[in-house]
Protein backbone atom coordinates (compact mmCIF):
# COMPACT_ATOMS: atom_id res chain seq x y z
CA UNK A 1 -154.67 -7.28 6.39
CA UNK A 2 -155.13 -5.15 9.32
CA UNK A 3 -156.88 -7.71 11.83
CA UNK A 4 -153.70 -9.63 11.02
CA UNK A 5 -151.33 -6.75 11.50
CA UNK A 6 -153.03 -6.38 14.88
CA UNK A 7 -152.82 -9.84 15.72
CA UNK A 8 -148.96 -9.95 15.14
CA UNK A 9 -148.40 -6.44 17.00
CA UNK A 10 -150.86 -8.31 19.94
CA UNK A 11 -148.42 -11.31 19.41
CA UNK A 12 -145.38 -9.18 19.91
CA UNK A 13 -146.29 -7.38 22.78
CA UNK A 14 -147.18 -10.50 24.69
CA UNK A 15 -144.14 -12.72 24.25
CA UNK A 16 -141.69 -10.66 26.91
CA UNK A 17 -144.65 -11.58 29.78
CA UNK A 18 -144.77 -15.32 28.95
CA UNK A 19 -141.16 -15.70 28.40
CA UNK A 20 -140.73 -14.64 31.96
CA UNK A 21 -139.05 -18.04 33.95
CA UNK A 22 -140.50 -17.00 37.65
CA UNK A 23 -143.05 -18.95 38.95
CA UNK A 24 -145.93 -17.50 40.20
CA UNK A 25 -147.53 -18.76 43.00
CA UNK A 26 -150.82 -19.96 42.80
CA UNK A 27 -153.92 -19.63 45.07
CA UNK A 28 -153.37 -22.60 48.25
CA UNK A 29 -150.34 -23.77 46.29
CA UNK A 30 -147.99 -24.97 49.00
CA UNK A 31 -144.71 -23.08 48.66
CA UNK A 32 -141.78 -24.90 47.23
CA UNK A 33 -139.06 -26.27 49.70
CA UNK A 34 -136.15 -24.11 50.05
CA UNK A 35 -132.66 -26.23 49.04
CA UNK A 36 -129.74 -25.83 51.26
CA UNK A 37 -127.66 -23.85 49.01
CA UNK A 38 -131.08 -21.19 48.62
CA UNK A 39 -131.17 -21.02 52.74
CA UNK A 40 -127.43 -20.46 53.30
CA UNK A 41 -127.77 -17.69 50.80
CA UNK A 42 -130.47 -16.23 52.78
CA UNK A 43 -128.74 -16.31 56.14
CA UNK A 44 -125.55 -14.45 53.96
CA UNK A 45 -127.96 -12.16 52.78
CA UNK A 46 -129.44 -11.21 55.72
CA UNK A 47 -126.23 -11.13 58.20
CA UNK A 48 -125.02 -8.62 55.09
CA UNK A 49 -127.87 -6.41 55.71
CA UNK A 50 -127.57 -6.41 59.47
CA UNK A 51 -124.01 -5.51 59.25
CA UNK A 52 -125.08 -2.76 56.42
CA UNK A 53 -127.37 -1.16 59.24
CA UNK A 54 -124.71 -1.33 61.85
CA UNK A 55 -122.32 0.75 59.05
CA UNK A 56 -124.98 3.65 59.15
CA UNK A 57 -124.00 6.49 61.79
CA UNK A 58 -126.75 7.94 64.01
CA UNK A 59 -128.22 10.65 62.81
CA UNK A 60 -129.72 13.91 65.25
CA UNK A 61 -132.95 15.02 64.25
CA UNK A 62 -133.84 17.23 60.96
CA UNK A 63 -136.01 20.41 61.68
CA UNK A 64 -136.38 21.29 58.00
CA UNK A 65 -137.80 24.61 58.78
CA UNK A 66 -135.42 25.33 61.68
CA UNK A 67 -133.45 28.13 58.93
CA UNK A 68 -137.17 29.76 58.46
CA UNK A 69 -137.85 29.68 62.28
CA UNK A 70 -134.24 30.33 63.63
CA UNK A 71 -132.57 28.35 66.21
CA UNK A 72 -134.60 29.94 69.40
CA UNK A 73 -137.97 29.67 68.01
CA UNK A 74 -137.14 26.03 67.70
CA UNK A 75 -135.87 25.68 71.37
CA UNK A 76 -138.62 27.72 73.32
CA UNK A 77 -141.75 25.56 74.04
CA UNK A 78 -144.93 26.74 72.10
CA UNK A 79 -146.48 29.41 73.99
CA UNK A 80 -149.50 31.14 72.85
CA UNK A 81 -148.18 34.38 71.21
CA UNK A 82 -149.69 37.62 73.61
CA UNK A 83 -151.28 40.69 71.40
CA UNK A 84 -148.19 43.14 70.48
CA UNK A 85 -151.42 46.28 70.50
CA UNK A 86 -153.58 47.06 73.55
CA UNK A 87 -156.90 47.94 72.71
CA UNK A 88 -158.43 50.52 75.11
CA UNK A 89 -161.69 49.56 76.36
CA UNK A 90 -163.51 52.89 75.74
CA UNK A 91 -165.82 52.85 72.74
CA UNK A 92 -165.43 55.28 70.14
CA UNK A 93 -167.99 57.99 69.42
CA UNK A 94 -169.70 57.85 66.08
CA UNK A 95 -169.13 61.42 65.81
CA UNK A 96 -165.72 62.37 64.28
CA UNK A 97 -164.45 65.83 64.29
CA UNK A 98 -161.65 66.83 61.17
């Protein structure tokens, strides 16, 4: 009873992939020719998306960490950043007096 429960459930679970209509190409199957109706809507489709692109406004930019940095960090080149502490050269005496 349970080999044929699992068969069913099997059964079930693959009828959604072969009920699928597409045709999937197949290895040096030539490619189907296009009909006239399929290319016009192609050429519709794409002048749609070029005029899409030409809606979008030009954008500056984006310094996401330009609040963490501020606005003059982000405008000064990158210069190495010079020690804040001089170090005298003398060398300290092991001896310590307190």
């Amino acid at each position: 009873m349970r080999k044929f429960a699992v068969a069913v459930l099997l059964a079930l679970i693959a009828a959604p992939a072969l009920a699928q209509d597409d045709h999937i190409q197949q290895y040096r199957e030539q490619p189907k020719e296009k009909s006239a109706a399929e290319k016009a809507a192609d050429a519709r489709a794409e002048r749609a998306y070029q005029r899409s692109l030409d809606n979008v406004p030009d954008q500056k930019p984006v310094d996401p960490w330009g609040a963490a940095r501020g606005d003059d960090a982000s405008k000064k080149s990158a210069a190495p950043a010079k020690p804040a502490v001089k170090h005298s050269s003398k060398a300290k005496s092991g001896s310590a007096t307190n």
